[in-house]
Protein backbone atom coordinates (compact mmCIF):
# COMPACT_ATOMS: atom_id res chain seq x y z
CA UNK A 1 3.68 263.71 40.91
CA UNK A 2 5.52 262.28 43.84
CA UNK A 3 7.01 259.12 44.34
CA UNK A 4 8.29 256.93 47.17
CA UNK A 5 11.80 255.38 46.34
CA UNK A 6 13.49 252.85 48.91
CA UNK A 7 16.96 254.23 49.36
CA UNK A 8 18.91 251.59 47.68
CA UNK A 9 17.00 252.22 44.71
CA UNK A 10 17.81 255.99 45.13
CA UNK A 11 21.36 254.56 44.80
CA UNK A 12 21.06 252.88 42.01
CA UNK A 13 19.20 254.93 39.98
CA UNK A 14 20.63 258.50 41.54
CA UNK A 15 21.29 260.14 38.13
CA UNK A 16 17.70 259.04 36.67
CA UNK A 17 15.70 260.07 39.65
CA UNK A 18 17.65 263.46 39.03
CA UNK A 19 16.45 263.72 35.50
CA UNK A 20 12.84 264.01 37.20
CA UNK A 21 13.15 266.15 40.01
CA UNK A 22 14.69 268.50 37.40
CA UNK A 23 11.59 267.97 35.44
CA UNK A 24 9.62 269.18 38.68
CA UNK A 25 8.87 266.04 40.31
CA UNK A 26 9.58 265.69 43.65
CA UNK A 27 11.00 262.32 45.23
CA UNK A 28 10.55 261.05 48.77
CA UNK A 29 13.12 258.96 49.89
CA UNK A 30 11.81 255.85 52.46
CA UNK A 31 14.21 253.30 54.21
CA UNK A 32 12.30 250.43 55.58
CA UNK A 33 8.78 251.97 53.93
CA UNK A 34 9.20 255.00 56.60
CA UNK A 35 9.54 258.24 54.52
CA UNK A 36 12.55 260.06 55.47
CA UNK A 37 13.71 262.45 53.34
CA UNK A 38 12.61 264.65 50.25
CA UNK A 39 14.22 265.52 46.68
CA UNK A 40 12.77 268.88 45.50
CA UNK A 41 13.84 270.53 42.82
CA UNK A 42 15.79 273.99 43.55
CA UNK A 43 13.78 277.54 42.60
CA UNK A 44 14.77 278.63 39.35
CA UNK A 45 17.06 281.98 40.16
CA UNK A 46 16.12 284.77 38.55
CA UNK A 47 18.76 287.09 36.90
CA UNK A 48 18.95 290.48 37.64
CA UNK A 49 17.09 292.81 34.40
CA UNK A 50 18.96 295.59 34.72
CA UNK A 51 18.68 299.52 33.95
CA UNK A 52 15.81 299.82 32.29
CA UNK A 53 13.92 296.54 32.07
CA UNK A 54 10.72 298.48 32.93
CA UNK A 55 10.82 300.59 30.18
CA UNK A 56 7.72 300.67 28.30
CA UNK A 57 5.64 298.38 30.36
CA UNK A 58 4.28 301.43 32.74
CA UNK A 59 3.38 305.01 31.98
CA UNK A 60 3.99 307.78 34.45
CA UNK A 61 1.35 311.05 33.94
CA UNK A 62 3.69 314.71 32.69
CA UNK A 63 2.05 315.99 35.84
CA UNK A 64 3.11 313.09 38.56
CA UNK A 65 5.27 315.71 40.05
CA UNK A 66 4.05 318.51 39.84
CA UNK A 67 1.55 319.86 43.18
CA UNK A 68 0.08 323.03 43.74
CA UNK A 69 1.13 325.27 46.24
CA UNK A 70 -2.24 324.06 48.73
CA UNK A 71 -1.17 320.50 47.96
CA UNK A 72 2.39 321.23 49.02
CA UNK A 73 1.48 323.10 52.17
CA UNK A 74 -0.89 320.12 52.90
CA UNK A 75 1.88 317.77 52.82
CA UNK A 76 4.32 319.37 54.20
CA UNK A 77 2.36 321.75 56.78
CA UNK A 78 3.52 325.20 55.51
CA UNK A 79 4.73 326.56 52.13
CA UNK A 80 8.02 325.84 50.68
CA UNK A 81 8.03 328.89 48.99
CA UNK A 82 8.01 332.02 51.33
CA UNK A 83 7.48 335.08 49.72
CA UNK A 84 11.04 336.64 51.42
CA UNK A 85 13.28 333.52 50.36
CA UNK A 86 16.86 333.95 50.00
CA UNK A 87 17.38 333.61 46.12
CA UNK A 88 14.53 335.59 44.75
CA UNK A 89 16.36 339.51 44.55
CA UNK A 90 15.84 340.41 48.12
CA UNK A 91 19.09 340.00 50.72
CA UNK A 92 18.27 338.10 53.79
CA UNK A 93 19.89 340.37 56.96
């Protein structure tokens, strides 16, 4: 609900007209019957969850990860795992 308050009654009744916009009214202030300003209460700010605030409310497959070697080369345009690698027994000259 929004009301129009004449600014001297704004300054007389500051704290009360407080109490509502904290309630989630809002409160247009009006000198001479011309609105000119408006009292809105602030967003709530949220606080930060933390590590592990998801936890629980999504599952993620065993297999998310894990691509065959055609899905890799489709990504990525040619294998990541050539059959002469450094690392697999055979030196690299």
């Amino acid at each position: 609900m929004t009301d129009i308050v004449n600014v001297h009654e704004a300054k007389t009744h500051l704290s009360k007209l407080l109490a509502r916009v904290e309630g989630g009214e809002e409160i247009i202030l009006a000198r001479g019957g011309e609105p000119i300003a408006k009292i809105v209460p602030i967003p709530i700010k949220r606080e930060w969850a933390g590590p592990g605030a998801w936890k629980g409310k999504y599952d993620i497959p065993d297999d998310a990860f894990e691509w065959s070697e055609a899905e890799l080369e489709e990504m990525f345009g040619s294998s990541i795992f050539p059959d002469d690698s450094p690392g697999d027994g055979a030196e690299a000259s």
